[in-house]
C-alpha atoms as a PDB file:
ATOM      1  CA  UNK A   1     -27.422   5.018 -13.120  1.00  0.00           C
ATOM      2  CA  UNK A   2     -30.581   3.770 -11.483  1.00  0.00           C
ATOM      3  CA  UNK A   3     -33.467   5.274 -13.007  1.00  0.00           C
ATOM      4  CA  UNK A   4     -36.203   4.356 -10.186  1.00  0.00           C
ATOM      5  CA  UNK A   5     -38.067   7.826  -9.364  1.00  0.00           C
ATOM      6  CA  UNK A   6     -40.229   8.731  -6.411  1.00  0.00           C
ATOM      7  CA  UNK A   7     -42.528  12.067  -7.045  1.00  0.00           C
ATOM      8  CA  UNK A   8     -44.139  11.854  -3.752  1.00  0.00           C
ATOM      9  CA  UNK A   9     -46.626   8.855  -3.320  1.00  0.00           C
ATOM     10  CA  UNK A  10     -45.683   8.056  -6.857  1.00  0.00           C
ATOM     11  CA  UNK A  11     -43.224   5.384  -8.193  1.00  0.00           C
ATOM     12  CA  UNK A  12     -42.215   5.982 -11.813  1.00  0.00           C
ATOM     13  CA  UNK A  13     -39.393   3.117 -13.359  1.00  0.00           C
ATOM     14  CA  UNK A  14     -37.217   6.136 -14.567  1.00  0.00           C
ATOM     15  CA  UNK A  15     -37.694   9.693 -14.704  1.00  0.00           C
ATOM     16  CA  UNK A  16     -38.665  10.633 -18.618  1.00  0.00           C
ATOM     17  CA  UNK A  17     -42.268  11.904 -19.380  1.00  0.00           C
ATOM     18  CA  UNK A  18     -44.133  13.036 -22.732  1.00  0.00           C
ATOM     19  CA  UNK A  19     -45.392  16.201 -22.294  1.00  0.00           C
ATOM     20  CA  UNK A  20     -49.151  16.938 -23.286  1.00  0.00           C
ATOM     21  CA  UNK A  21     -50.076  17.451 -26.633  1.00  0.00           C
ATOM     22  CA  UNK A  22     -46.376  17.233 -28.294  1.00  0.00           C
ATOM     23  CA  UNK A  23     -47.260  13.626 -29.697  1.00  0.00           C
ATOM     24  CA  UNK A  24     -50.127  11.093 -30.536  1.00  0.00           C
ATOM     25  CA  UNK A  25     -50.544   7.860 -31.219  1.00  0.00           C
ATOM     26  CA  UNK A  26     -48.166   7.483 -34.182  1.00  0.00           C
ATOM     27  CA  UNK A  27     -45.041   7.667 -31.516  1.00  0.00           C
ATOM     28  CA  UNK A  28     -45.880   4.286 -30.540  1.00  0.00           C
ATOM     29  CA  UNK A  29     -44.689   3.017 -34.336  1.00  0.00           C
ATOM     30  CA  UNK A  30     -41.237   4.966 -33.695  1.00  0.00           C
ATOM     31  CA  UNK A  31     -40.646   4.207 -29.776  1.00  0.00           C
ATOM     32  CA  UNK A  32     -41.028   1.579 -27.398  1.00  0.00           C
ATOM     33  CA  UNK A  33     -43.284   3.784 -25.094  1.00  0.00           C
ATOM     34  CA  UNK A  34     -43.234   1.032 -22.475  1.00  0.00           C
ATOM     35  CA  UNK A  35     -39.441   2.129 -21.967  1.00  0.00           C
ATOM     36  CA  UNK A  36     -41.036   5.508 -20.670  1.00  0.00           C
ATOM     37  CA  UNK A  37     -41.233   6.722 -16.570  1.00  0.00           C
ATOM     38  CA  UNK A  38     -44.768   7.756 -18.401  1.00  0.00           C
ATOM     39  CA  UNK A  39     -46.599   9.830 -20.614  1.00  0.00           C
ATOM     40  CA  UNK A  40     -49.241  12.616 -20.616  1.00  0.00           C
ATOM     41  CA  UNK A  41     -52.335  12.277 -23.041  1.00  0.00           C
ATOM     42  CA  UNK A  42     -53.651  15.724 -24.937  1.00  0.00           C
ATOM     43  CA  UNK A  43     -55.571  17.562 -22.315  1.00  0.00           C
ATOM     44  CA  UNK A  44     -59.213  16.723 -22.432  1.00  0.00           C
ATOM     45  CA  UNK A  45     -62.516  18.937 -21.764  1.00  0.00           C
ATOM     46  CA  UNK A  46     -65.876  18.110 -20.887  1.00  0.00           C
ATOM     47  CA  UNK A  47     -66.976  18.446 -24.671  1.00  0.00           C
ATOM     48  CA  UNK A  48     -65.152  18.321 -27.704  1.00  0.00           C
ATOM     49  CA  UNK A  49     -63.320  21.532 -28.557  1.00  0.00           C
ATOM     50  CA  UNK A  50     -62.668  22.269 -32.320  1.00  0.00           C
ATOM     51  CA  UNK A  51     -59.553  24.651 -31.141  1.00  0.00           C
ATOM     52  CA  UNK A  52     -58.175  27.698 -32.314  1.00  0.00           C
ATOM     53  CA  UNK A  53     -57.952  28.673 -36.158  1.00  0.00           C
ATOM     54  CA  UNK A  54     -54.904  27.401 -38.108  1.00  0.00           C
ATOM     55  CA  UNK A  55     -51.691  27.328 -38.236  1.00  0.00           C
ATOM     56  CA  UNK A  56     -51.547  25.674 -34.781  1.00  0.00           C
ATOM     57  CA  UNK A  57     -47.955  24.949 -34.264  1.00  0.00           C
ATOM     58  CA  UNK A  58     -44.772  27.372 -35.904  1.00  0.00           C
ATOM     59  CA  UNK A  59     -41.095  26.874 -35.713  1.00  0.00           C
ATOM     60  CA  UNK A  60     -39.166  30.276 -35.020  1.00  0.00           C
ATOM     61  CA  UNK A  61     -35.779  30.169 -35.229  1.00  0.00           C
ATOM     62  CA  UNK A  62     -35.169  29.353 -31.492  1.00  0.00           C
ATOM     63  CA  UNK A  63     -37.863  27.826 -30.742  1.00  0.00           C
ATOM     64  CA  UNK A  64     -41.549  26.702 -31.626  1.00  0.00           C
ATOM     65  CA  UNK A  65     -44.674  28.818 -31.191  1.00  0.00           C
ATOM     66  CA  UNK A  66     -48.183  27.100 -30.575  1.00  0.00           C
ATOM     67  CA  UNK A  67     -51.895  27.919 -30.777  1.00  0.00           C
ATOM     68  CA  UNK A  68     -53.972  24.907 -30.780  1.00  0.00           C
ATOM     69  CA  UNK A  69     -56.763  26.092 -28.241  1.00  0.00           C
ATOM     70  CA  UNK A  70     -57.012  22.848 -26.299  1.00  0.00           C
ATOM     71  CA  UNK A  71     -58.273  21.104 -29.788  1.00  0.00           C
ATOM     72  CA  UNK A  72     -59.438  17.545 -28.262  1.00  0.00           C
ATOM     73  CA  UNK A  73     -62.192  14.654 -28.798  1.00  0.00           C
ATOM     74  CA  UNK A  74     -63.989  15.345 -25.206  1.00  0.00           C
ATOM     75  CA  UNK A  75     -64.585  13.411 -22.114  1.00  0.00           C
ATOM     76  CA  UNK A  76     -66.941  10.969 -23.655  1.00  0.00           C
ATOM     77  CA  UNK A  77     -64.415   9.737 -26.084  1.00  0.00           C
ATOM     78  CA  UNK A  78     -61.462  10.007 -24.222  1.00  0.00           C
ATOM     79  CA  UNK A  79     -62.915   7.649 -22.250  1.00  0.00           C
ATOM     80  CA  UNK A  80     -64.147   5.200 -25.215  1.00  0.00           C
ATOM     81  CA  UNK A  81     -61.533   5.447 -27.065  1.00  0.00           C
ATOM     82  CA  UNK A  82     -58.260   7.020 -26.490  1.00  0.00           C
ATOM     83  CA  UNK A  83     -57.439   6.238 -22.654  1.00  0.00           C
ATOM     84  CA  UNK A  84     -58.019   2.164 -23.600  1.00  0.00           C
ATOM     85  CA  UNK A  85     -55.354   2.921 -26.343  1.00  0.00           C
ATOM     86  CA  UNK A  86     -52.574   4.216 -23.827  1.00  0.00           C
ATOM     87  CA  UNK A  87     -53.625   1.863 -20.938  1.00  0.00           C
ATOM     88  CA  UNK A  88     -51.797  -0.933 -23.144  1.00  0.00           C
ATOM     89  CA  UNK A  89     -48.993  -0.040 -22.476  1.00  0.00           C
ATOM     90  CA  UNK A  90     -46.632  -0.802 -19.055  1.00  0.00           C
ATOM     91  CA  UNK A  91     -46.121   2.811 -18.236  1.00  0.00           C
ATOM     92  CA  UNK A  92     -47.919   5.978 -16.218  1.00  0.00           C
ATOM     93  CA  UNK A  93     -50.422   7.361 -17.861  1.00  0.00           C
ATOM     94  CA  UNK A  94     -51.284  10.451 -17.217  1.00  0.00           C
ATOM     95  CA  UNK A  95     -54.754  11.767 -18.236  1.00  0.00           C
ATOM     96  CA  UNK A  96     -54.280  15.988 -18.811  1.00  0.00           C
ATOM     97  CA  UNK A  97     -57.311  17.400 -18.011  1.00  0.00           C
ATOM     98  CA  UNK A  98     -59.074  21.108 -18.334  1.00  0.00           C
ATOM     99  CA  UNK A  99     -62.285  23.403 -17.963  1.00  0.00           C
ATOM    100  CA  UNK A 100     -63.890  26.495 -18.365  1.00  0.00           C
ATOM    101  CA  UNK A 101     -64.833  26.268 -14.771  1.00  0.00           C
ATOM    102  CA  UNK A 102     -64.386  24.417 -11.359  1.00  0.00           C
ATOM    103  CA  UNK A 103     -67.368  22.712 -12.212  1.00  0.00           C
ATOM    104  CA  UNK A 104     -66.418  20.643 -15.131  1.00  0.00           C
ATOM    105  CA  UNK A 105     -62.876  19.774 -13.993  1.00  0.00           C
ATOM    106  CA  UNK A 106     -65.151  18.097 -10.905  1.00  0.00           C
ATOM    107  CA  UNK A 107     -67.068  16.368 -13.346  1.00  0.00           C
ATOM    108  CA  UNK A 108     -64.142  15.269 -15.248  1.00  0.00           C
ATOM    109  CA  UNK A 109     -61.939  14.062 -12.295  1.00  0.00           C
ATOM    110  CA  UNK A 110     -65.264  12.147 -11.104  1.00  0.00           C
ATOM    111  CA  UNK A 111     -65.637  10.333 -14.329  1.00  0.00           C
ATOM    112  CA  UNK A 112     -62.044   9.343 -14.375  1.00  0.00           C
ATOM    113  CA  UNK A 113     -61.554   8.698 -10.557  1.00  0.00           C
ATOM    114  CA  UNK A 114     -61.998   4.555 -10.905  1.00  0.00           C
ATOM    115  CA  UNK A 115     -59.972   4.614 -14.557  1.00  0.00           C
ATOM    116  CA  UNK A 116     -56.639   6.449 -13.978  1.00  0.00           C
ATOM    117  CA  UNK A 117     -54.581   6.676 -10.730  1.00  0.00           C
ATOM    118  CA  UNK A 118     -52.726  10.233 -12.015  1.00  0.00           C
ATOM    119  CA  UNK A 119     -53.985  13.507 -12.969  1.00  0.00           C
ATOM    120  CA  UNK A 120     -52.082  16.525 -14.709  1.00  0.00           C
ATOM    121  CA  UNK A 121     -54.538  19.456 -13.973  1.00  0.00           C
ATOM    122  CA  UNK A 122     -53.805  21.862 -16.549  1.00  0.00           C
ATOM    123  CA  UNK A 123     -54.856  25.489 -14.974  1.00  0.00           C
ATOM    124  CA  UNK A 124     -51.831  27.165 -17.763  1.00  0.00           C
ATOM    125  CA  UNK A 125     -52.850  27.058 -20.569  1.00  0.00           C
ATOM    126  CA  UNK A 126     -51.953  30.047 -22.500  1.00  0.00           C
ATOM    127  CA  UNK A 127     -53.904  29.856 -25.471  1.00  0.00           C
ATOM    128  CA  UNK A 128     -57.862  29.622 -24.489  1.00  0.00           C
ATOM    129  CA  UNK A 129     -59.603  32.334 -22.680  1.00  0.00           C
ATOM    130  CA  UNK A 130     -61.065  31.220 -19.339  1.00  0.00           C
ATOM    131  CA  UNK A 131     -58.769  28.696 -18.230  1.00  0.00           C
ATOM    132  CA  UNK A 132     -56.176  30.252 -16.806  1.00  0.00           C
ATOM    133  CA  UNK A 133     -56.976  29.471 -12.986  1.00  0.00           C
ATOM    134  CA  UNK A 134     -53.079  30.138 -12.412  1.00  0.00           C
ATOM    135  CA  UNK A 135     -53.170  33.691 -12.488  1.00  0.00           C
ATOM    136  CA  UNK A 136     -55.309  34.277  -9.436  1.00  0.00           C
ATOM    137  CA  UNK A 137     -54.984  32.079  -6.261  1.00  0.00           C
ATOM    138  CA  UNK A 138     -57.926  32.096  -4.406  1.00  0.00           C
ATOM    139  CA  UNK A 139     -59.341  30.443  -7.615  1.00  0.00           C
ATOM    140  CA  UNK A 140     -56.699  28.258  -8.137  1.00  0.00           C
ATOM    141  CA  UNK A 141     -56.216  26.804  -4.358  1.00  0.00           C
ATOM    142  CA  UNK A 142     -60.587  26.099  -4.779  1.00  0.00           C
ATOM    143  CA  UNK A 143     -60.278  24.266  -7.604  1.00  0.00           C
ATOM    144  CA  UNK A 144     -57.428  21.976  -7.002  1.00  0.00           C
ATOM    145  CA  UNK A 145     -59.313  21.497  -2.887  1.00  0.00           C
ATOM    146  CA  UNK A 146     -62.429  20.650  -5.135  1.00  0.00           C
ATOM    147  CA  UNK A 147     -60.697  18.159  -7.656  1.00  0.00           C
ATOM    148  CA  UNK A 148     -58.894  16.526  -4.291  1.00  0.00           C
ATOM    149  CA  UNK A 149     -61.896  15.771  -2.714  1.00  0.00           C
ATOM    150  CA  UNK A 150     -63.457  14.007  -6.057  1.00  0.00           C
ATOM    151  CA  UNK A 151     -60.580  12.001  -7.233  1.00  0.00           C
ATOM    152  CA  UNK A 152     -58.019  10.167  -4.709  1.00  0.00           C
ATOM    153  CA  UNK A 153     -55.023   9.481  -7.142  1.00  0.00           C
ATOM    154  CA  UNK A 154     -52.006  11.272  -7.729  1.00  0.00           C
ATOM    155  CA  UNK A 155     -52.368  15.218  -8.427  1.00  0.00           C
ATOM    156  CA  UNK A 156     -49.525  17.224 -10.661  1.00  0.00           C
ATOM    157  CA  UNK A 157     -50.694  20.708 -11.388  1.00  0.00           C
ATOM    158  CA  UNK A 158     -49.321  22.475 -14.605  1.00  0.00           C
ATOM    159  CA  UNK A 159     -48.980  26.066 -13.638  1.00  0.00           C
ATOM    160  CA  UNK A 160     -47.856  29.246 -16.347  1.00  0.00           C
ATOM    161  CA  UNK A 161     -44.609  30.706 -16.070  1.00  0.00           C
ATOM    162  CA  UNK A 162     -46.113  34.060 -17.166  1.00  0.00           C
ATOM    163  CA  UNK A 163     -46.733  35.071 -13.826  1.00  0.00           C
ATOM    164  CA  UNK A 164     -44.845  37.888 -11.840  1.00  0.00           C
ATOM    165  CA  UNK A 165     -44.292  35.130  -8.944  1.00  0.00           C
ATOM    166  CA  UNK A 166     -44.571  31.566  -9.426  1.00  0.00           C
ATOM    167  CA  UNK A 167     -44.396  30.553  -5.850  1.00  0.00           C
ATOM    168  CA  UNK A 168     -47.603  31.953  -4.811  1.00  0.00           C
ATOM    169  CA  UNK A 169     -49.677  29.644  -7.548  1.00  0.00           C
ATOM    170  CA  UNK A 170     -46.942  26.775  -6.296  1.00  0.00           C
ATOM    171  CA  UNK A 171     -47.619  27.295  -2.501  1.00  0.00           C
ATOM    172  CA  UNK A 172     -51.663  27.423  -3.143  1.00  0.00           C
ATOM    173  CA  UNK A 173     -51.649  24.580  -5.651  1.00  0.00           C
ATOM    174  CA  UNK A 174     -49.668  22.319  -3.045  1.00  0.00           C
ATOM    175  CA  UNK A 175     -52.217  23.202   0.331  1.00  0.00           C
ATOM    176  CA  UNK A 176     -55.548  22.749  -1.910  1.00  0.00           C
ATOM    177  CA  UNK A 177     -54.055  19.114  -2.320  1.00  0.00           C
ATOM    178  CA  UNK A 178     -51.845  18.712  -4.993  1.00  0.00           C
ATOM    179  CA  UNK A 179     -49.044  15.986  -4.680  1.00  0.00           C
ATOM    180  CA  UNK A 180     -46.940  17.894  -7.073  1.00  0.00           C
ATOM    181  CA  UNK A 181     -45.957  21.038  -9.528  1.00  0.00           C
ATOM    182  CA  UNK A 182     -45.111  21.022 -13.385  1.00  0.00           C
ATOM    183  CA  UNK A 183     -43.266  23.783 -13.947  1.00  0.00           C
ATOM    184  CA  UNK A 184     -43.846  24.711 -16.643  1.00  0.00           C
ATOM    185  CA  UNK A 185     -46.366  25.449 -19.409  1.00  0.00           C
ATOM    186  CA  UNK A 186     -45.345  27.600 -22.315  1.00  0.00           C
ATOM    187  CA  UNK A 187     -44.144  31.601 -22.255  1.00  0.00           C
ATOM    188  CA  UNK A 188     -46.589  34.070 -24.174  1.00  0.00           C
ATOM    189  CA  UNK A 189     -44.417  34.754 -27.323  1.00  0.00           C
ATOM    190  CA  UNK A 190     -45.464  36.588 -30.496  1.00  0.00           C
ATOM    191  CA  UNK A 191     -43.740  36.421 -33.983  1.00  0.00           C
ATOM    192  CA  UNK A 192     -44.804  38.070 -36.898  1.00  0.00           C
ATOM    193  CA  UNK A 193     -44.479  37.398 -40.710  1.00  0.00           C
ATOM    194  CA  UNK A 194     -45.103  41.009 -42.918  1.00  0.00           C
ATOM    195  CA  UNK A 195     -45.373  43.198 -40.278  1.00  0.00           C
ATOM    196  CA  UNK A 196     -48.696  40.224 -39.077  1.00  0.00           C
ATOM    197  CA  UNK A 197     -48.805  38.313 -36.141  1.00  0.00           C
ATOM    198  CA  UNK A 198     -48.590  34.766 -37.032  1.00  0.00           C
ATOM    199  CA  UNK A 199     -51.524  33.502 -35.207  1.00  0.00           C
ATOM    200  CA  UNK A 200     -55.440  35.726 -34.665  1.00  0.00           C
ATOM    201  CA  UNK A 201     -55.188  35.218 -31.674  1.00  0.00           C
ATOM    202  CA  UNK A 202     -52.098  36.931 -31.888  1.00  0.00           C
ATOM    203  CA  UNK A 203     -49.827  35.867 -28.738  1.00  0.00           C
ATOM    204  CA  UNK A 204     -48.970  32.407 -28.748  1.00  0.00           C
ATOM    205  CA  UNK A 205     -47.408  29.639 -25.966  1.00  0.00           C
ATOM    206  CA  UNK A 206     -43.047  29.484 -26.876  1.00  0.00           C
ATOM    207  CA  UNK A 207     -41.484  26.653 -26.231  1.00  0.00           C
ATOM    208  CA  UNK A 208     -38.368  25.015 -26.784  1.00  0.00           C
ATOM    209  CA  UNK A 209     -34.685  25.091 -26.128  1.00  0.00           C
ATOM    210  CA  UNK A 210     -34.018  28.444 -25.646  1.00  0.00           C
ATOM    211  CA  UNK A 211     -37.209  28.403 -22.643  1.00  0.00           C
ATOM    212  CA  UNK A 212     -34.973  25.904 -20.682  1.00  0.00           C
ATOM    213  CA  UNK A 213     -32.511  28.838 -18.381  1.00  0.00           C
ATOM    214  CA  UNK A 214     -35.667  30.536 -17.450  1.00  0.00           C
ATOM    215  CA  UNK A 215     -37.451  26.942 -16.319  1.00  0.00           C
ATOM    216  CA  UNK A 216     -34.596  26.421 -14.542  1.00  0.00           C
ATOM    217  CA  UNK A 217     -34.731  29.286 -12.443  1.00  0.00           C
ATOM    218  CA  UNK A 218     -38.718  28.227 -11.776  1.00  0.00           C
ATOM    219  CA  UNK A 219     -38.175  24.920 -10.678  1.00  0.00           C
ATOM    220  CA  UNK A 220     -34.824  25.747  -8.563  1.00  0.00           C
ATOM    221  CA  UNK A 221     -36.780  28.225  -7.089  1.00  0.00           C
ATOM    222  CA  UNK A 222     -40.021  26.172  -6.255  1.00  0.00           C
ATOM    223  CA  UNK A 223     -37.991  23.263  -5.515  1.00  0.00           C
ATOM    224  CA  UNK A 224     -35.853  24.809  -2.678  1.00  0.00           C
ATOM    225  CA  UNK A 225     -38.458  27.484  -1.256  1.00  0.00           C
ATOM    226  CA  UNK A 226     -41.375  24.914  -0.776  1.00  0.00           C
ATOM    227  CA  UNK A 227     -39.520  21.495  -0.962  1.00  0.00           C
ATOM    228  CA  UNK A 228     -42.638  20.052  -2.899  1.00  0.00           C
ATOM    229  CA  UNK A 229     -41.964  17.611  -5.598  1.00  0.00           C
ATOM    230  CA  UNK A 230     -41.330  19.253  -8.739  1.00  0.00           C
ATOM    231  CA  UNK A 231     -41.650  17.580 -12.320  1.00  0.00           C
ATOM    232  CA  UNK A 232     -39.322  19.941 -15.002  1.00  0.00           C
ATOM    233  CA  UNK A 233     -40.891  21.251 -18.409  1.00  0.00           C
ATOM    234  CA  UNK A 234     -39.266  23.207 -20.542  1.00  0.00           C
ATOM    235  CA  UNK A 235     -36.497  22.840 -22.813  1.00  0.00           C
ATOM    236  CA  UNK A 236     -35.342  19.559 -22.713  1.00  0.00           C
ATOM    237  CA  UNK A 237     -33.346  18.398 -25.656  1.00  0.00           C
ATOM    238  CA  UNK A 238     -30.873  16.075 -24.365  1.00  0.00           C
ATOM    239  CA  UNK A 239     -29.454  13.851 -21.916  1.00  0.00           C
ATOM    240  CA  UNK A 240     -27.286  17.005 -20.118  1.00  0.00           C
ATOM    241  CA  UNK A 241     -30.837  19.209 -20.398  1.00  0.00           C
ATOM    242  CA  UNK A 242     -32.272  16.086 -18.059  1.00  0.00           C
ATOM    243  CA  UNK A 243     -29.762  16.028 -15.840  1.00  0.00           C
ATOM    244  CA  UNK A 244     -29.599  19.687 -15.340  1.00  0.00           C
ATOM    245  CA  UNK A 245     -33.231  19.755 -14.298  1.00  0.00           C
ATOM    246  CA  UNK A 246     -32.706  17.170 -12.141  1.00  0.00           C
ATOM    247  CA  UNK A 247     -29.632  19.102 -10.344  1.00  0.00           C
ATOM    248  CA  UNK A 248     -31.881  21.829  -9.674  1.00  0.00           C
ATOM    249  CA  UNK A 249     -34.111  19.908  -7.889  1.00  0.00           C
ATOM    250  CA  UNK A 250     -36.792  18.540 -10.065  1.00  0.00           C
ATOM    251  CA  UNK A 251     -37.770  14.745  -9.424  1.00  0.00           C
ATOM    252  CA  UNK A 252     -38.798  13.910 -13.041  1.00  0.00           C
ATOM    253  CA  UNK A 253     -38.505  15.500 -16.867  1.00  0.00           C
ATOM    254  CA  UNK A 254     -41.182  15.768 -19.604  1.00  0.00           C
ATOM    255  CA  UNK A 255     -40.140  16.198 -23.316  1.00  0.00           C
ATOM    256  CA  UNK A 256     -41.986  18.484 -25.126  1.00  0.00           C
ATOM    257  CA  UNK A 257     -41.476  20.234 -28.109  1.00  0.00           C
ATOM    258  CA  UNK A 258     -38.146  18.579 -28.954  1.00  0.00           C
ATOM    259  CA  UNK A 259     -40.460  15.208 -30.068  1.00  0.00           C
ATOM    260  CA  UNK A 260     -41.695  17.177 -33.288  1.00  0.00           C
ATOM    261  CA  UNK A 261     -38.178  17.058 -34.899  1.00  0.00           C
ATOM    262  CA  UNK A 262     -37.138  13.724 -33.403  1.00  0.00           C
ATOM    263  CA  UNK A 263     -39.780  11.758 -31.449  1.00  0.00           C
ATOM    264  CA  UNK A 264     -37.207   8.887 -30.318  1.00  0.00           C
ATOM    265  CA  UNK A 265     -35.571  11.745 -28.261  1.00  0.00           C
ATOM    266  CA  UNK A 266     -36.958  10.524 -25.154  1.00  0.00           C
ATOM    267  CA  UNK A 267     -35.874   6.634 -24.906  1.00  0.00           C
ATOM    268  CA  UNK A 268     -32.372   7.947 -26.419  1.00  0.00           C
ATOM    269  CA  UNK A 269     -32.562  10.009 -23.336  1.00  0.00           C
ATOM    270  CA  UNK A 270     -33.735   6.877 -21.396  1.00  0.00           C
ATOM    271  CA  UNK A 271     -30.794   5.057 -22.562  1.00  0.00           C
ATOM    272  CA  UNK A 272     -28.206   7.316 -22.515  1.00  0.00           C
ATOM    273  CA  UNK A 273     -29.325   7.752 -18.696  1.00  0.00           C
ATOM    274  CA  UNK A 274     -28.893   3.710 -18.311  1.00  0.00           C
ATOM    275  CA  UNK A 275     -25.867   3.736 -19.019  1.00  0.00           C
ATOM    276  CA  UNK A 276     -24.269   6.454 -17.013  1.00  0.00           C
END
């Protein structure tokens, strides 16, 4: 099977991504990342955030709940010290970023505009109050048109599934300048142990195997109504899950949650792929 992938401007060597926040640097002891389409680092802020209180991550019995509140080391070293780590390697990096407000993703995508040639703007993120630019377009098409005009790479923007219709966010995302959609981030979920919610912040972002028939019907439906390039999140265990997305019209896959019982998942994936 040849694995070459096109998501718009963007040549990838096959079509398997990490997702965001589902690994760190210790997969690079257990995988040959360089075998990867690419990867997306932990979604960075302006300033360090310390994150939500623990537990951050729990494993229902379909699926994985998570509540890390965009926990991350900030801009400053990002840019010292973790992006030099992941440039090594001979694969697409792409640097997740996020903000509390249009201004700092502008002052993030400026700082990074000469470093990185691809951008996952994460507007979806479940878990942190404030940025959640998904949920109301005007906002959402304004801050991807102001990120476009101060960095000149390659645009994917993350948007929630827990929105009544996800082609709205899609359509505005796309005309403020984005080259393409992730679809998607994780589904509120809540789970409770004695009659308590697992997490204080109560609701938490679901993820996992059993997400994967409603991410379908997301990225069929984005996929075929605005013939945008789509990259599939949600679900992906295996080979088949890949292949699936890619049937439905998405041009690239990122592995998520399945790397925290198996992180070699993905170059299995990359093989099996190979050698179809």
């Amino acid at each position: 099977m040849n694995l070459n992938t096109r998501i718009g401007k963007l040549k990838l060597k096959n079509p398997i991504i990490l997702a965001s926040g589902t690994f760190d640097r210790g997969i690079t002891t257990k995988i040959d990342i360089n075998k990867l389409g690419g990867l997306v680092t932990k979604t960075i802020t302006l300033k360090p955030r310390e994150g939500n209180p623990l537990p951050h991550i729990f494993k229902t019995r379909y699926g994985w709940l998570n509540s890390v509140g965009l926990k991350n080391m900030g801009l400053k070293k990002y840019l010292t010290e973790e992006l030099p780590f992941w440039k090594k390697y001979n694969t697409q990096i792409f640097t997740s970023i996020g903000g509390e407000n249009t201004r700092e993703y502008i002052k993030i995508a400026k700082s990074l505009e000469s470093l990185v040639s691809s951008l996952e703007v994460n507007v979806s993120c479940p878990n942190v109050d404030g940025l959640f630019f998904g949920a109301d377009p005007r906002k959402l098409k304004n801050l991807i048109s102001a990120i476009r005009k101060n960095f000149k790479g390659f645009i994917a923007v993350k948007l929630s599934p827990n929105v009544s219709d996800i082609i709205l966010p899609a359509k505005v995302a796309m005309a403020g300048g984005a080259d393409a959609l992730i679809i998607a981030n994780t589904y509120l979920g809540l789970e409770l142990i004695k009659s308590k919610p697992v997490f204080q912040q109560v609701f938490a972002g679901y993820s996992g195997g059993a997400v994967k028939p409603l991410t379908m019907r997301l990225v069929w439906q984005t996929s075929h109504v605005l013939k945008c390039p789509v990259i599939a999140s949600g679900g992906v265990e295996n080979t088949q899950d890949v292949i699936d997305y890619l049937t439905a019209g998405a041009k690239a896959v990122q592995i998520g949650s399945a790397n925290f019982l198996n992180p070699k998942v993905s170059v299995k994936i990359v093989d099996e792929l190979r050698r179809r």
